[in-house]
N, C-alpha and C. Protein backbone atom coordinates (compact mmCIF):
# COMPACT_ATOMS: atom_id res chain seq x y z
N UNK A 1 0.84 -1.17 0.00
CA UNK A 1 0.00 0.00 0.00
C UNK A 1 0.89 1.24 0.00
N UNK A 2 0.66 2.53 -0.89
CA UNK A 2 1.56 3.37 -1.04
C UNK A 2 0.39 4.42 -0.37
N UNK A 3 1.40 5.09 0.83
CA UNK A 3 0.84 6.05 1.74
C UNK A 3 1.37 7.59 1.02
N UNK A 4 0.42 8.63 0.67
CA UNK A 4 0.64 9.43 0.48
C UNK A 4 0.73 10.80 1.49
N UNK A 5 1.57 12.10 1.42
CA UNK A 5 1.78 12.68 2.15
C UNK A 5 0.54 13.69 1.81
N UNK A 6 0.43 14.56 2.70
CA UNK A 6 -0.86 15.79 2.41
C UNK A 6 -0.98 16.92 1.45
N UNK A 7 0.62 16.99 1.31
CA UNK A 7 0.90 17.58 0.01
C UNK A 7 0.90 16.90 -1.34
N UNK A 8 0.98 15.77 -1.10
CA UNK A 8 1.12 15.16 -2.66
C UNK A 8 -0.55 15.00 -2.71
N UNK A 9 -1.65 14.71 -1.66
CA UNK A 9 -3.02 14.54 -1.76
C UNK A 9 -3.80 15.92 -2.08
N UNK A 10 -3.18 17.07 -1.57
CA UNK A 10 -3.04 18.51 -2.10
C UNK A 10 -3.41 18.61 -3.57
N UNK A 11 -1.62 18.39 -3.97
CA UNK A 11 -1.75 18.14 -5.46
C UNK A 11 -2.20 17.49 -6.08
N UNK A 12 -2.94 16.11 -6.05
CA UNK A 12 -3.68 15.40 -6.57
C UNK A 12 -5.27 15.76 -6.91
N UNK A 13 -5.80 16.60 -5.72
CA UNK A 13 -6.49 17.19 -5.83
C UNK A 13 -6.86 18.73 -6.48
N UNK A 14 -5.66 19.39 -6.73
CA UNK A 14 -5.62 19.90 -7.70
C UNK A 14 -5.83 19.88 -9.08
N UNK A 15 -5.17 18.77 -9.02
CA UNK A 15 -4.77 18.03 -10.91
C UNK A 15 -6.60 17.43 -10.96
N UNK A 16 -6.81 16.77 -10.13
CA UNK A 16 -8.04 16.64 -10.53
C UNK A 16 -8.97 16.73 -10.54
N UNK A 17 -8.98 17.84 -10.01
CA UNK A 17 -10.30 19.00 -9.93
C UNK A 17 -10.25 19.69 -11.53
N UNK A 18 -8.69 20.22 -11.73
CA UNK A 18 -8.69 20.45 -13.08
C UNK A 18 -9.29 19.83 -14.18
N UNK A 19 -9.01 18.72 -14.01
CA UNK A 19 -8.94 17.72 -14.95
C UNK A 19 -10.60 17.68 -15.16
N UNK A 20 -10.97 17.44 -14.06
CA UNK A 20 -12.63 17.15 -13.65
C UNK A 20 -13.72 18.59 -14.41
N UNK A 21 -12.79 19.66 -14.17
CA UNK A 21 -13.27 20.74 -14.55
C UNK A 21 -13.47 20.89 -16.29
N UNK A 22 -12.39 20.49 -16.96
CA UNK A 22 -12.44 20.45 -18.24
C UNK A 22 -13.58 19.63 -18.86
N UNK A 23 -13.51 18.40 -18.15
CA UNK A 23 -14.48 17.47 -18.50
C UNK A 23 -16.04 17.76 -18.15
N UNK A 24 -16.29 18.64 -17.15
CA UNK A 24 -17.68 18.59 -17.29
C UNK A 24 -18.01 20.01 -18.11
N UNK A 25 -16.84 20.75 -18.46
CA UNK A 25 -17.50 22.06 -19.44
C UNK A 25 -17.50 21.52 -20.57
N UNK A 26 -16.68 20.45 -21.13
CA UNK A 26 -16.85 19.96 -22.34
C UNK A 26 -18.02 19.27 -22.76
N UNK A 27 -18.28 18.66 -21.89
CA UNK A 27 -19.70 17.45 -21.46
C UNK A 27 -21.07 18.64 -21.53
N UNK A 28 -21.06 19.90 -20.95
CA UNK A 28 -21.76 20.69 -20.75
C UNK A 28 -21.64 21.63 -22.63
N UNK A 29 -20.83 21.63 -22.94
CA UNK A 29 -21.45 22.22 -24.53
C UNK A 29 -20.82 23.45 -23.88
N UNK A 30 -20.03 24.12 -23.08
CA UNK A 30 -19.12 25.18 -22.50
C UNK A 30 -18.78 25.78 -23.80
N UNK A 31 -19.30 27.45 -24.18
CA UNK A 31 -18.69 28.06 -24.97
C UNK A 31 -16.73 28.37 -24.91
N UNK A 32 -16.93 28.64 -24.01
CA UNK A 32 -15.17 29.33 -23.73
C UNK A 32 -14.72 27.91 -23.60
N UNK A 33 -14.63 26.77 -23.95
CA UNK A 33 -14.12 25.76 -23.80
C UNK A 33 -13.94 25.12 -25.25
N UNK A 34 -12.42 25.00 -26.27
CA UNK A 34 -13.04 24.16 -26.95
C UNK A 34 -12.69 23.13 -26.70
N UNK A 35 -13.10 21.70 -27.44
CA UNK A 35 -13.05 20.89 -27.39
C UNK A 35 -11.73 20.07 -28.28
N UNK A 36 -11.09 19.53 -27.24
CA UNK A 36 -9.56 18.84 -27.63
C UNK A 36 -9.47 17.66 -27.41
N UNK A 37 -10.03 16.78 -28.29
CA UNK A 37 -10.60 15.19 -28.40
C UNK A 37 -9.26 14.31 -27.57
N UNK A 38 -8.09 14.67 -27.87
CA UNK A 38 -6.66 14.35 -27.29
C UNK A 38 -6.38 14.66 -25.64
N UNK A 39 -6.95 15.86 -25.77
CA UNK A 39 -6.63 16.57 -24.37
C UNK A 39 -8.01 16.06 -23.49
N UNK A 40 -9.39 15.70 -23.93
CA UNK A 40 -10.36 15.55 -23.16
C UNK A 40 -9.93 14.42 -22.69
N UNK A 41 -9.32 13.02 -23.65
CA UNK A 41 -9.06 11.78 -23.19
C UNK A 41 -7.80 11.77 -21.83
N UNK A 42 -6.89 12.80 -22.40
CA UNK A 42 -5.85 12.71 -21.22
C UNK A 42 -6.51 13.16 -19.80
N UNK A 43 -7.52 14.01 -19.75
CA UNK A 43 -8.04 14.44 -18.65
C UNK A 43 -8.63 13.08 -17.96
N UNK A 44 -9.59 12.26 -18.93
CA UNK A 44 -9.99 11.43 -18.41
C UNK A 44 -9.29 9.92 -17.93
N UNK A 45 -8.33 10.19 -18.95
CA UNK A 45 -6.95 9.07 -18.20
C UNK A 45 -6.65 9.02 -16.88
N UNK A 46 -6.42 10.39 -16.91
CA UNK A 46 -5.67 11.18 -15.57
C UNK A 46 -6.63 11.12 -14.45
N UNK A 47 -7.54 11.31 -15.02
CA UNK A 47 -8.70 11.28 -13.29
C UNK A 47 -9.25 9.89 -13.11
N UNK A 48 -8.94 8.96 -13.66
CA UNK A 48 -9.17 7.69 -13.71
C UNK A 48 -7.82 7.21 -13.09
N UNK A 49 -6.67 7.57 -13.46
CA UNK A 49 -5.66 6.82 -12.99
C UNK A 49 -5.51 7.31 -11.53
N UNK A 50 -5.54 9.03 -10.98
CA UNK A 50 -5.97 9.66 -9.67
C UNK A 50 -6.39 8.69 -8.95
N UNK A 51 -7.55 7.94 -9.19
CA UNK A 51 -8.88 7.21 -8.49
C UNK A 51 -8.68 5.81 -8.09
N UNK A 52 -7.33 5.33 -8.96
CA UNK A 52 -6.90 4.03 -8.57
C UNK A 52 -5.97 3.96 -7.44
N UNK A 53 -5.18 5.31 -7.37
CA UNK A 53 -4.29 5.77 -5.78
C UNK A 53 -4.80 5.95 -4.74
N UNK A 54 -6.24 6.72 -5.13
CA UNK A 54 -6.93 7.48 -4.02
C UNK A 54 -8.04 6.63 -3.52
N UNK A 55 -8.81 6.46 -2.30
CA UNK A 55 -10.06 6.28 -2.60
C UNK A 55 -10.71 7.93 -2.85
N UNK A 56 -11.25 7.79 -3.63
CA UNK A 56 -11.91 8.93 -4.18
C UNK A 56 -13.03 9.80 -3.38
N UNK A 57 -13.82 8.97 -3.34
CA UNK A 57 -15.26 9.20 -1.84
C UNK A 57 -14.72 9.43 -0.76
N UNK A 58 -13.29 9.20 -0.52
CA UNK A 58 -13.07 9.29 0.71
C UNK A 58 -12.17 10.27 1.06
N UNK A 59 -11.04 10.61 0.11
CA UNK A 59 -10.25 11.21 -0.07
C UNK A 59 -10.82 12.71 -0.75
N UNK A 60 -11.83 13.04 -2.06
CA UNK A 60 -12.01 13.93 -2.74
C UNK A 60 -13.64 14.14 -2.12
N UNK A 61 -14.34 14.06 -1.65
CA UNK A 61 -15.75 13.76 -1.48
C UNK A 61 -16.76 15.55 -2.04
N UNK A 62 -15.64 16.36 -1.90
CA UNK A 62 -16.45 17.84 -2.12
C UNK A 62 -16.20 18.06 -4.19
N UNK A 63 -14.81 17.54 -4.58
CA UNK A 63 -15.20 16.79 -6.03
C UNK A 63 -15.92 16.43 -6.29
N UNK A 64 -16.50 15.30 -5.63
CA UNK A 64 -17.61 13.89 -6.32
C UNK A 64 -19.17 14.68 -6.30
N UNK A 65 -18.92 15.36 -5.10
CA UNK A 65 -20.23 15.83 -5.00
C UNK A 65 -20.75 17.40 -6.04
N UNK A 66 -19.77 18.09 -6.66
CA UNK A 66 -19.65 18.91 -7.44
C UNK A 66 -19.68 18.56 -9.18
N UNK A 67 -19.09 17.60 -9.17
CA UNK A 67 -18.55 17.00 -10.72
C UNK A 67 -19.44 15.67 -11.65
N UNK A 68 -19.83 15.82 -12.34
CA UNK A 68 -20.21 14.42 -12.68
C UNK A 68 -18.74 13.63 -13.41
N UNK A 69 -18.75 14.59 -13.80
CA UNK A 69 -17.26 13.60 -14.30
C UNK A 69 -16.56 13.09 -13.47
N UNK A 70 -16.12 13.73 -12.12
CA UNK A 70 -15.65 12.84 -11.03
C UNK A 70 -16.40 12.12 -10.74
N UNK A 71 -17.77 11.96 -10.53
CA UNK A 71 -18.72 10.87 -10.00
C UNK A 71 -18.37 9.56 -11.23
N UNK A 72 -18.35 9.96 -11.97
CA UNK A 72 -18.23 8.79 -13.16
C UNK A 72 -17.29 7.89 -13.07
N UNK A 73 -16.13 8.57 -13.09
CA UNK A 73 -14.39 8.22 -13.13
C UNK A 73 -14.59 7.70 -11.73
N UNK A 74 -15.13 7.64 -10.66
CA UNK A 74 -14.76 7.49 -9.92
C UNK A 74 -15.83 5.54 -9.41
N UNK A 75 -16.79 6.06 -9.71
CA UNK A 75 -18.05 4.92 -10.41
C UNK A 75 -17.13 3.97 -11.04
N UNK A 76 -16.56 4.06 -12.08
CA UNK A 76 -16.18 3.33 -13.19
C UNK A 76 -15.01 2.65 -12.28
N UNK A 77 -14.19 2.96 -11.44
CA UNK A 77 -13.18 3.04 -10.85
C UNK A 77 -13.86 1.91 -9.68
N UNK A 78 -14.78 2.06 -9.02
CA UNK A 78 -15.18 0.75 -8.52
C UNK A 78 -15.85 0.06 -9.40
N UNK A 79 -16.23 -0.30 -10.54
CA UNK A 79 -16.78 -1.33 -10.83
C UNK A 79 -15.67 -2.07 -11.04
N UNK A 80 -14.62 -1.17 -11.90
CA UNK A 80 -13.43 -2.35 -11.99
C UNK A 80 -13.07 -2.89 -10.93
N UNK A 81 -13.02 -2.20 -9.94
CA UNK A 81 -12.20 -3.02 -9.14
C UNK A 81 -13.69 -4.25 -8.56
N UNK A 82 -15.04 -4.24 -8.19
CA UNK A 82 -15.68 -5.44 -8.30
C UNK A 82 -15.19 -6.22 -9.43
N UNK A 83 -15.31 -5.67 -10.62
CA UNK A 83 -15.24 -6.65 -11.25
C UNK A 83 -13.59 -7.56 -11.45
N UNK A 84 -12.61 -6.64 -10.80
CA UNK A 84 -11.28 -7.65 -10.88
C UNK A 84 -11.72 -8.71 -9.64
N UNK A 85 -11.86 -8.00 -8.57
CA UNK A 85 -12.12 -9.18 -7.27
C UNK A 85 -13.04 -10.28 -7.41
N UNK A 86 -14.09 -10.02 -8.52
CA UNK A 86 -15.38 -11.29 -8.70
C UNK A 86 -15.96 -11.27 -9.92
N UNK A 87 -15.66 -11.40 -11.13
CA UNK A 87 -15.89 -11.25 -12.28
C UNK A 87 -17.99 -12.17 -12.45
N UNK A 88 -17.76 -13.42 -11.48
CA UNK A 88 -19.04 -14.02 -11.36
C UNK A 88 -19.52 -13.61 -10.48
N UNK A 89 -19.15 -13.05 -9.32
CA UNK A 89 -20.02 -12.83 -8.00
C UNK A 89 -20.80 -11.91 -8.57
N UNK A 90 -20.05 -10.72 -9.14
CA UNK A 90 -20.95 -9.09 -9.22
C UNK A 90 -21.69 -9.03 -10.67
N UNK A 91 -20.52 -9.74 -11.89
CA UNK A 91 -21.08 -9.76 -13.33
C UNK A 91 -21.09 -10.89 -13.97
N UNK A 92 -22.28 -11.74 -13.47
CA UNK A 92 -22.26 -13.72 -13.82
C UNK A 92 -22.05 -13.49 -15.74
N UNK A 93 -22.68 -12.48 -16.05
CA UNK A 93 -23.15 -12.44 -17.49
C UNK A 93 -21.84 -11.84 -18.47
N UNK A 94 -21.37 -11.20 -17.72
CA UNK A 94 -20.06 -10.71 -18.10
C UNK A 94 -19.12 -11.87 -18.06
N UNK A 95 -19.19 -12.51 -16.72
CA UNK A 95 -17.78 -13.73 -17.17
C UNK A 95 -17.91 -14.68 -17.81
N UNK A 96 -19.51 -14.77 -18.51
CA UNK A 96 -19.53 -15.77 -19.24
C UNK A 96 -19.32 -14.85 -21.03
N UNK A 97 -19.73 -13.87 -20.96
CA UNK A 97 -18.89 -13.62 -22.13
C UNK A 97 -17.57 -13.60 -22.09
N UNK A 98 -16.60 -13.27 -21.57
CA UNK A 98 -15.43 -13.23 -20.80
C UNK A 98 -14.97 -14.69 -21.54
N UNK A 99 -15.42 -15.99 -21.07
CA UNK A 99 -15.00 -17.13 -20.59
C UNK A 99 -15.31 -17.78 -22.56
N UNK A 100 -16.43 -17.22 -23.08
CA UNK A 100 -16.38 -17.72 -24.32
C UNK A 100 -15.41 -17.09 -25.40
N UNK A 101 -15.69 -15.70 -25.02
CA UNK A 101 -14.12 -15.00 -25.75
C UNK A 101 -13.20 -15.56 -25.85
N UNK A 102 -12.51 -16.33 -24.63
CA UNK A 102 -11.73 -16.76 -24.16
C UNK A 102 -11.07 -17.87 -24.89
N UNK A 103 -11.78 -18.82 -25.49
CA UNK A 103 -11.93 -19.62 -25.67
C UNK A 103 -11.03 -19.93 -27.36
C-alpha cells in the first residue's frame, strides 16, 4: 500500500479538480471551452488513474459531489475493481462472455 503525504493529496487534488473541470465544461457544450478530443481523453486518463491511488469518496468527497465527471471516473473506478475481485459474483453475465471469448 503506497501512503501518500498531504501535500502530494493537495496536489492530486488539484490536478483533478482540473482535470474534472475540463471534462464537465466539455460534457456541458461550454462556450469558452473548446473541445480537444486528445486533451479531453488525457483528462480522463488522468482522473481515472488519480482514483486508482486514491479512494476517491473518501479522499475527494467535495469533487464527487460537485462533478459528474468525477462521479463517473470514480463509479467506473469501482466497478473495476468489483469486477477484478469477482468477475461471477458481481457480473455472472459478463464472465460468461469473458469465458467464451476466451476460448
Amino acid at each position: 500500500m503506497t501512503y501518500l503525504s498531504p501535500s502530494q493529496i493537495r496536489s492530486l487534488a488539484e490536478t483533478s479538480t482540473t482535470a474534472a473541470a475540463y471534462l464537465d465544461a466539455c460534457d456541458n457544450g461550454a462556450r469558452f471551452v473548446q473541445l480537444d478530443p486528445a486533451y479531453y481523453q488525457a483528462c480522463a486518463r488522468l482522473l481515472t488513474t488519480i482514483f486508482t491511488v486514491v479512494d476517491a469518496a473518501e479522499t475527494f468527497p467535495d469533487l464527487l459531489s460537485r462533478s459528474p465527471a468525477a462521479r463517473n471516473a470514480a463509479e467506473s473506478q469501482e466497478m473495476e475493481h468489483h469486477i477484478r475481485i469477482s468477475r461471477t459474483g458481481y457480473y455472472p453475465q459478463l464472465a460468461a462472455i469473458l469465458a467464451r471469448a476466451s476460448v
